[in-house]
N, C-alpha and C. Protein backbone atom coordinates (compact mmCIF):
# COMPACT_ATOMS: atom_id res chain seq x y z
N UNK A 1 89.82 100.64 95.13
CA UNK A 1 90.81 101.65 95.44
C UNK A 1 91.63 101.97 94.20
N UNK A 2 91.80 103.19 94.06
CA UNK A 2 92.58 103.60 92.67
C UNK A 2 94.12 103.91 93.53
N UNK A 3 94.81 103.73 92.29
CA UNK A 3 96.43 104.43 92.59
C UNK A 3 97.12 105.60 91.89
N UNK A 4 97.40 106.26 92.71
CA UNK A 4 97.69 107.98 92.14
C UNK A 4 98.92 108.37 92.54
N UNK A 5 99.66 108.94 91.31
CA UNK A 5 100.80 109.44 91.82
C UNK A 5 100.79 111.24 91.87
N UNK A 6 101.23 111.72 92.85
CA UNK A 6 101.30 113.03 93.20
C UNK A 6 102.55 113.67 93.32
N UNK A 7 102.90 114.69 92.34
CA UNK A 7 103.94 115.68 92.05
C UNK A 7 103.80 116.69 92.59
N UNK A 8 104.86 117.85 93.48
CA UNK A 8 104.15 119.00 94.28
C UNK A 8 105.57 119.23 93.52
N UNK A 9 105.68 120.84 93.88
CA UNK A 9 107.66 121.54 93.50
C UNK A 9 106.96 122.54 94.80
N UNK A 10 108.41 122.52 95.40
CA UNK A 10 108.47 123.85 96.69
C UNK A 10 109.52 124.51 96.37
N UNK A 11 110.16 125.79 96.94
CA UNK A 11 111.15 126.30 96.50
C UNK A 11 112.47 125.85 96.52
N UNK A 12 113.19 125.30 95.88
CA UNK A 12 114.42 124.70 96.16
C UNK A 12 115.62 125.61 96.93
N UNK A 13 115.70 126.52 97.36
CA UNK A 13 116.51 127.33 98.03
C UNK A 13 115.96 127.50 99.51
N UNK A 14 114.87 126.60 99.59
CA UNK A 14 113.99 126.58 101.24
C UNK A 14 115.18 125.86 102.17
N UNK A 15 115.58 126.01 102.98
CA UNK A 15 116.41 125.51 104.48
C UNK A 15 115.81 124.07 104.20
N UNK A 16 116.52 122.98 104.46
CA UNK A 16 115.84 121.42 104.88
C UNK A 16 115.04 121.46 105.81
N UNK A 17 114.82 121.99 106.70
CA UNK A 17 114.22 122.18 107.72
C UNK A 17 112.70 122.72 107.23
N UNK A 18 112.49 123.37 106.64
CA UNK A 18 111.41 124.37 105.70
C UNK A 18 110.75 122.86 104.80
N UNK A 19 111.63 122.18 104.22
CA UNK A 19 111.21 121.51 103.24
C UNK A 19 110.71 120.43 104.30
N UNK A 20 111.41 119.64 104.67
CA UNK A 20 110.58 118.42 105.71
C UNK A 20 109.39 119.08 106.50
N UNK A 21 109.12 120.45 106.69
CA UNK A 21 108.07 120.55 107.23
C UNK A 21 106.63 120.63 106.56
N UNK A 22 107.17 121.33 105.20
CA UNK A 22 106.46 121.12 103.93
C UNK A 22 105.88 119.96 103.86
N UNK A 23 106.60 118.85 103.63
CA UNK A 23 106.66 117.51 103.49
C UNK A 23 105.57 116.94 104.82
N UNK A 24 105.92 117.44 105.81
CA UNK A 24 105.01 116.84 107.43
C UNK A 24 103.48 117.33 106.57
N UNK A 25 103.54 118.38 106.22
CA UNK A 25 102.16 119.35 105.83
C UNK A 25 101.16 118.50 104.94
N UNK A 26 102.08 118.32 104.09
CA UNK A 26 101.53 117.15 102.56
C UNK A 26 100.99 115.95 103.50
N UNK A 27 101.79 115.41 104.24
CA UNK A 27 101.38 113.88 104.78
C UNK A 27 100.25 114.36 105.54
N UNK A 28 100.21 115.60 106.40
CA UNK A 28 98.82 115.56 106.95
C UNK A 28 97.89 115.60 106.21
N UNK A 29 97.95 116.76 105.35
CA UNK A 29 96.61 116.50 104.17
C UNK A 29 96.48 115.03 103.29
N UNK A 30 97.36 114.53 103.46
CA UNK A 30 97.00 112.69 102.77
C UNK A 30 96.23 112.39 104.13
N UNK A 31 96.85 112.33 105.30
CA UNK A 31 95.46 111.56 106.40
C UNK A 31 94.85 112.10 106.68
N UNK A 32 94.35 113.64 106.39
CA UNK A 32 93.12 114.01 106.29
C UNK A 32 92.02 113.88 105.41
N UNK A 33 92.56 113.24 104.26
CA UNK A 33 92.15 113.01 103.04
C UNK A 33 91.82 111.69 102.67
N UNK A 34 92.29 111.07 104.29
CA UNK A 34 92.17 109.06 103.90
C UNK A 34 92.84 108.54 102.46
N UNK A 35 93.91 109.03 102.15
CA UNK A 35 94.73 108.50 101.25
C UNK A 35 95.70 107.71 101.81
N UNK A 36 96.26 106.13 101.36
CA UNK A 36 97.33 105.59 101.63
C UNK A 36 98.60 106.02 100.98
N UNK A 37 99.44 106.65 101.81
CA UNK A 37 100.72 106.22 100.94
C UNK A 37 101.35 105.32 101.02
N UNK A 38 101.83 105.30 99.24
CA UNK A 38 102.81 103.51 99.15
C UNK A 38 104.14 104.45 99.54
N UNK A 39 104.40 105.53 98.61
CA UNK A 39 105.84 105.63 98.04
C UNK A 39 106.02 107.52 98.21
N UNK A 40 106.89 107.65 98.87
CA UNK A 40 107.85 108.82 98.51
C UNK A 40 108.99 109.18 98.08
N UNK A 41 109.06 110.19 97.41
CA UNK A 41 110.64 110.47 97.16
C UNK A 41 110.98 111.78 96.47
N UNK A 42 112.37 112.40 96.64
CA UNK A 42 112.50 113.46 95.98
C UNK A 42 112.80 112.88 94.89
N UNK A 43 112.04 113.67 93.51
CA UNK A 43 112.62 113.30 92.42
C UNK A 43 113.27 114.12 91.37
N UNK A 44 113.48 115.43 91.52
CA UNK A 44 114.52 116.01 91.28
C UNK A 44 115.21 117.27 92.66
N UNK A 45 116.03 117.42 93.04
CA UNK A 45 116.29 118.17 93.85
C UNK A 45 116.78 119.81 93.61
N UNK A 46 116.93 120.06 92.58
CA UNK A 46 117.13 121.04 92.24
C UNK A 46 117.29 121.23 90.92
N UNK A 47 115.89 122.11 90.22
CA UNK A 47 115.78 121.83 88.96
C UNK A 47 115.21 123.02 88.53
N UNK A 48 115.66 123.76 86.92
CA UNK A 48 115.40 124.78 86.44
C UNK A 48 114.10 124.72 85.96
N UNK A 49 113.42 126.08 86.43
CA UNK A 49 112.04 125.61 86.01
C UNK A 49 111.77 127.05 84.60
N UNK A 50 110.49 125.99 83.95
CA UNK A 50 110.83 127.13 82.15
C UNK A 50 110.34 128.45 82.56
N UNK A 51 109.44 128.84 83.91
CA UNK A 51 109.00 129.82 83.63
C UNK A 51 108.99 129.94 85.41
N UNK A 52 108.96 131.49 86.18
CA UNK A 52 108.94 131.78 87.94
C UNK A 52 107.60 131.90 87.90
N UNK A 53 107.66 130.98 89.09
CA UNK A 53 106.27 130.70 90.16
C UNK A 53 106.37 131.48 90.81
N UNK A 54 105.82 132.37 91.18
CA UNK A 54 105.80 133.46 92.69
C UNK A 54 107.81 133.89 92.73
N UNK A 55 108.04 134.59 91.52
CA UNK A 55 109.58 134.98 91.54
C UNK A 55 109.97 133.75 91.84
N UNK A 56 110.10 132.61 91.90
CA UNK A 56 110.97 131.43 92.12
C UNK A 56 111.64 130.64 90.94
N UNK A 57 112.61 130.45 90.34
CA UNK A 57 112.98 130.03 89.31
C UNK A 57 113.46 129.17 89.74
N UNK A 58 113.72 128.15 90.28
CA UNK A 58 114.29 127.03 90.81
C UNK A 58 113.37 125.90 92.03
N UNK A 59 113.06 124.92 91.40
CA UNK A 59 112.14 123.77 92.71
C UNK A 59 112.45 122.75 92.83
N UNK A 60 112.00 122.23 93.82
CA UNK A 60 112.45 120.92 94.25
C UNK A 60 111.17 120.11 94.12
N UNK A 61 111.07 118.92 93.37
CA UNK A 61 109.97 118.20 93.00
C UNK A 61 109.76 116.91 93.69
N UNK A 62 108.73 116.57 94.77
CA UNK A 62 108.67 115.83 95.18
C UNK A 62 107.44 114.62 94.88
N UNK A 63 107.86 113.33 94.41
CA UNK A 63 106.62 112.17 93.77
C UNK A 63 106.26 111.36 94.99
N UNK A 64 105.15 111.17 94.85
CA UNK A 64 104.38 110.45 96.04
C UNK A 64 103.64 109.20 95.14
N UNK A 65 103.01 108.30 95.98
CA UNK A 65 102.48 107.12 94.75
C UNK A 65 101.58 107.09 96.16
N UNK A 66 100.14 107.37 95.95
CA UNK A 66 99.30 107.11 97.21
C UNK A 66 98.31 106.22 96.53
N UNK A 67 96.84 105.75 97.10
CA UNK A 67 95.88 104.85 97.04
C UNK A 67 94.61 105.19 97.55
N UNK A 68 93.63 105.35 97.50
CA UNK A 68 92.71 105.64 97.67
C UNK A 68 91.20 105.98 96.63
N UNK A 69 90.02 106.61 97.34
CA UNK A 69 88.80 106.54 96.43
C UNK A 69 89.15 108.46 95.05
N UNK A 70 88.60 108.59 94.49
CA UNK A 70 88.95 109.44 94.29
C UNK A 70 88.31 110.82 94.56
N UNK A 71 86.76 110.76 95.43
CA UNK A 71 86.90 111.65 96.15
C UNK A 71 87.67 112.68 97.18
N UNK A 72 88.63 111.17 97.95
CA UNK A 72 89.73 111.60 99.06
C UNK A 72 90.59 112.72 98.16
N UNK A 73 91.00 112.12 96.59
CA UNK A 73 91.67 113.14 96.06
C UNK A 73 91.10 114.59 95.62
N UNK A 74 90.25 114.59 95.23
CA UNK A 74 89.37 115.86 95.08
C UNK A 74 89.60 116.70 96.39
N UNK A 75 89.70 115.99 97.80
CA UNK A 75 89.95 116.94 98.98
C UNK A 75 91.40 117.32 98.73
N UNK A 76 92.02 116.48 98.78
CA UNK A 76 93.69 116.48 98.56
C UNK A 76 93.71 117.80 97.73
N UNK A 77 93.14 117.62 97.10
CA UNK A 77 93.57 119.00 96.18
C UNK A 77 93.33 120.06 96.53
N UNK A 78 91.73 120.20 97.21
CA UNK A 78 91.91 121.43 98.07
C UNK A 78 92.56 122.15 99.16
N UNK A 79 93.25 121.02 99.89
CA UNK A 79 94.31 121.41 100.91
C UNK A 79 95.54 121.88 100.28
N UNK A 80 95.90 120.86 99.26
CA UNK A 80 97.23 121.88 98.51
C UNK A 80 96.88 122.82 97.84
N UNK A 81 95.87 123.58 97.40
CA UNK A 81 95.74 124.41 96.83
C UNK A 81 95.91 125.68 98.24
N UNK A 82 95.27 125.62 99.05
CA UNK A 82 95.63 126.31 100.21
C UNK A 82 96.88 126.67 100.62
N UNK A 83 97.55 125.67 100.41
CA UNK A 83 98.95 125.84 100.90
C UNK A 83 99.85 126.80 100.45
N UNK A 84 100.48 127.68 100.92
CA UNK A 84 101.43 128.31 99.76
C UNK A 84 102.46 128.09 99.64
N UNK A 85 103.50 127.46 99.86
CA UNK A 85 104.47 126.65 100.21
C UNK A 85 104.84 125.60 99.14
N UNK A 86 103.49 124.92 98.87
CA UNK A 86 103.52 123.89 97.53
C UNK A 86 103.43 125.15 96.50
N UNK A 87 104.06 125.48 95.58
CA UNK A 87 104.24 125.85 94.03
C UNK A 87 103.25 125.41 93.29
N UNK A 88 103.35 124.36 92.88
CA UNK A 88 102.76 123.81 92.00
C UNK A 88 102.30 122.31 92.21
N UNK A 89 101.18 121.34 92.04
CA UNK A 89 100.95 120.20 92.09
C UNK A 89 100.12 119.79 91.23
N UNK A 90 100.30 117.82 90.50
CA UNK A 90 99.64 117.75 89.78
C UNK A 90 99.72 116.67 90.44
N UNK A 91 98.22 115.76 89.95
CA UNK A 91 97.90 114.33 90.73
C UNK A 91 97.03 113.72 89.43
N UNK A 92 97.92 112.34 89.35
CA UNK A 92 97.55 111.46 88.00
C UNK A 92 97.31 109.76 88.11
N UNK A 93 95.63 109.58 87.65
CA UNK A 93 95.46 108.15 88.09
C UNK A 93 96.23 107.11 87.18
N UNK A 94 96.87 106.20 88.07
CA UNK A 94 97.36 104.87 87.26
C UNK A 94 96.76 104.54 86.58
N UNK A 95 96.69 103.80 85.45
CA UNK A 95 95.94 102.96 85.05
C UNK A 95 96.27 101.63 85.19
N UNK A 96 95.99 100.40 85.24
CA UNK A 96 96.55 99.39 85.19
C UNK A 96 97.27 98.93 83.82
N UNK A 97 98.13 98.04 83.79
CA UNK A 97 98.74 96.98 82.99
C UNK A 97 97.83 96.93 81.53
N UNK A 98 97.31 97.18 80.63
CA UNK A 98 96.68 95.75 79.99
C UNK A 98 97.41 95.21 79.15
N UNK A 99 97.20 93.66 78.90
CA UNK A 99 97.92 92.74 78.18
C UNK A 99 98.03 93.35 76.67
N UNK A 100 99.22 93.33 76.01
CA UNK A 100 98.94 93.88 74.55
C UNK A 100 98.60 92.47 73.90
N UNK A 101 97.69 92.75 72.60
CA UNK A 101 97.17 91.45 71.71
C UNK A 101 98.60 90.55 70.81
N UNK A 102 98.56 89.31 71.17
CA UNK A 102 99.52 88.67 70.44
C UNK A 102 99.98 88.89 69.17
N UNK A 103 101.03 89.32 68.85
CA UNK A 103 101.32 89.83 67.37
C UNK A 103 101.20 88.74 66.29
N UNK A 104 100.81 88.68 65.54
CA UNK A 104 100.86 87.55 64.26
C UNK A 104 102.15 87.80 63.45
N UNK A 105 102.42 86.42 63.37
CA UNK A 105 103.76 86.41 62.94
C UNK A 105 103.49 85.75 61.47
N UNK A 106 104.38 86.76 60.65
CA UNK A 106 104.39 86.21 58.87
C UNK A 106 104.45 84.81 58.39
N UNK A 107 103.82 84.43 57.67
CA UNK A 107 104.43 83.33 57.26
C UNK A 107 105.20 82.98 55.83
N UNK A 108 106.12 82.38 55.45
CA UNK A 108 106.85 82.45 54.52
C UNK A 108 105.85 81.91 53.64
């Protein structure tokens, strides 16, 4: 199982109501997609963006940390691409840890 974190932006001037449903939308396409999620969260709530998406100059960016094969994500992507609601999304595999090599230390 790989671990992927997923960035979407929706319009930040959407009603809360608009946005949690957004949000319901995303989680269905993760269990349609057999992705686990670990982690959600908004991670900026209202943020200037450099250039308008569909006239929108302002989004709300939401990070997800899910788990799964990476076919499931290849679907994932086609459901948000459908969506119009999501702006923009990008989805990026973890890599793991690796140990860095012991530094050698000078000797006098």
């Amino acid at each position: 199982m790989n671990k992927y974190e997923l960035v979407y932006i929706i319009d930040a001037h959407a009603a809360q109501s608009a946005k949690d449903d957004i949000s319901k939308q995303v989680g269905d396409a993760l269990a349609k997609s057999n992705l686990k999620m670990i982690n959600t969260q908004v991670w900026l709530e209202r943020h200037k963006m450099s250039f308008p998406i569909n006239k929108i100059w302002e989004g709300t960016y939401y990070l997800l940390s899910v788990e799964g094969p990476s076919e499931s994500v290849n679907k994932l992507r086609g459901l948000l691409r459908i969506n119009e609601q999501v702006l923009r999304f990008m989805t990026v595999r973890q890599q793991p840890l690796q140990q860095q090599p012991a530094q050698l230390q000078p000797t006098a």
